[in-house]
Protein backbone atom coordinates (compact mmCIF):
# COMPACT_ATOMS: atom_id res chain seq x y z
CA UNK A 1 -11.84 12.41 -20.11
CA UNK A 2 -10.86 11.64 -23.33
CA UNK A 3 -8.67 13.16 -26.60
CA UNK A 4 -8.74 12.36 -29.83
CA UNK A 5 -5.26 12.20 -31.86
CA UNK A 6 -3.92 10.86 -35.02
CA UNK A 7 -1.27 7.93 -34.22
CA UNK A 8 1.04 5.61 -36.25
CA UNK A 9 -0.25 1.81 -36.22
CA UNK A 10 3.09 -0.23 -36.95
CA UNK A 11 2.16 -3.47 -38.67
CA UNK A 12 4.56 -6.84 -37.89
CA UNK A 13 5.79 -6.38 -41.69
CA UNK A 14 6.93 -2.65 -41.43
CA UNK A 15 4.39 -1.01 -42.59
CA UNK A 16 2.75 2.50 -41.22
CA UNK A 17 -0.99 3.63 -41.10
CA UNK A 18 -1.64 7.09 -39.68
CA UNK A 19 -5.79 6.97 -38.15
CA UNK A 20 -7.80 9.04 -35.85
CA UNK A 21 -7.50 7.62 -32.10
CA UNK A 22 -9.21 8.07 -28.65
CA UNK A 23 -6.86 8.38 -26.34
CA UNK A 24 -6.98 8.80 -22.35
CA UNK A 25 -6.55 12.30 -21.01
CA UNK A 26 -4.12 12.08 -17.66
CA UNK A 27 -2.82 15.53 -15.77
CA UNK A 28 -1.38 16.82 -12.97
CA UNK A 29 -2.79 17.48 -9.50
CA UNK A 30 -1.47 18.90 -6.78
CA UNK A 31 -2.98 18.76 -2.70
CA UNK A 32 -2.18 21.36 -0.93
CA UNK A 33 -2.68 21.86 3.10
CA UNK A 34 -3.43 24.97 4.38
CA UNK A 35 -2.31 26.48 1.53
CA UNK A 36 1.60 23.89 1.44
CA UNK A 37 1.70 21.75 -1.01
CA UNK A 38 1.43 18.29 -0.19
CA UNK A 39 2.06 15.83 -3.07
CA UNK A 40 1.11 16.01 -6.75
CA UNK A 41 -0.53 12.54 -8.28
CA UNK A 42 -1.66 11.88 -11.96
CA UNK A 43 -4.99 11.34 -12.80
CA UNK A 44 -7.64 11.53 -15.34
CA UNK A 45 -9.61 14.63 -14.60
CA UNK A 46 -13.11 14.11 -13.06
CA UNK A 47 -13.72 12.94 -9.84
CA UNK A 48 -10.68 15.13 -8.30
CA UNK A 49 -12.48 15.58 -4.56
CA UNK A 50 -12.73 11.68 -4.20
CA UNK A 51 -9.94 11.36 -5.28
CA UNK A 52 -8.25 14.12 -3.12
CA UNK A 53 -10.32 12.90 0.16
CA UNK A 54 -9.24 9.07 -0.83
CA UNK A 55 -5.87 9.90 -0.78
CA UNK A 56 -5.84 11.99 2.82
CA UNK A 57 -7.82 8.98 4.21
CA UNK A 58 -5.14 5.97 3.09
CA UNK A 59 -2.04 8.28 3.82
CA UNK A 60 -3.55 8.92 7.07
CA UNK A 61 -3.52 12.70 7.10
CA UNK A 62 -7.52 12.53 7.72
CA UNK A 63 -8.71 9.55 9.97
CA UNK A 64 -12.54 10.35 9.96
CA UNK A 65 -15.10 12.78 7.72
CA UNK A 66 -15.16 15.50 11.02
CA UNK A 67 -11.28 15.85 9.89
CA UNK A 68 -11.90 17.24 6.23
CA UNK A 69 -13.28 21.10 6.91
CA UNK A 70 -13.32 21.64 3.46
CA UNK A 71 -12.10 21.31 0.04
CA UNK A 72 -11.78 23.65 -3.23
CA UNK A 73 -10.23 23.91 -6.48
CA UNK A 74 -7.76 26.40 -7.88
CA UNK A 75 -5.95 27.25 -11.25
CA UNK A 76 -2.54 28.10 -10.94
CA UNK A 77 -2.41 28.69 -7.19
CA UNK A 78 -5.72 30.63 -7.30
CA UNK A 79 -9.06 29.26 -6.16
CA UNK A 80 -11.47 28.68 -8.86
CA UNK A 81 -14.80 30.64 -8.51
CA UNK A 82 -17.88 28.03 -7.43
């Protein structure tokens, strides 16, 4: 994901030149366990149930698939409708 803003280039000699860039889009995102919050990480929106189940699986929370009943996403605390 992906935002486009104006910047300021600073040349080696001082100088300023406002353009148009493309910059990287990073947020928030909070696990939660059975409704507790677990730990909030940064990412670039997208792949946020890979990333979520990625996570569980190197910190150990979730040793094998059978582990992970399910997963969902919510907006301010609320699940989002699928």
């Amino acid at each position: 994901m992906s935002a486009d803003r104006m910047v300021v280039r600073l040349a080696g000699d001082g100088s300023r030149r406002r353009r148009p860039d493309t910059l990287a889009v990073e947020e928030p995102l909070e696990l939660r366990m059975g409704g507790a919050p677990l730990t909030v990480t940064m990412r670039t929106p997208g792949a946020d149930f890979d990333l979520a189940a990625g996570f569980l699986v190197s910190e150990g929370v979730v040793r094998k698939r059978e582990d992970l009943a399910a997963m969902r996403a919510c907006a301010g605390g609320r699940p989002v409708p699928a």
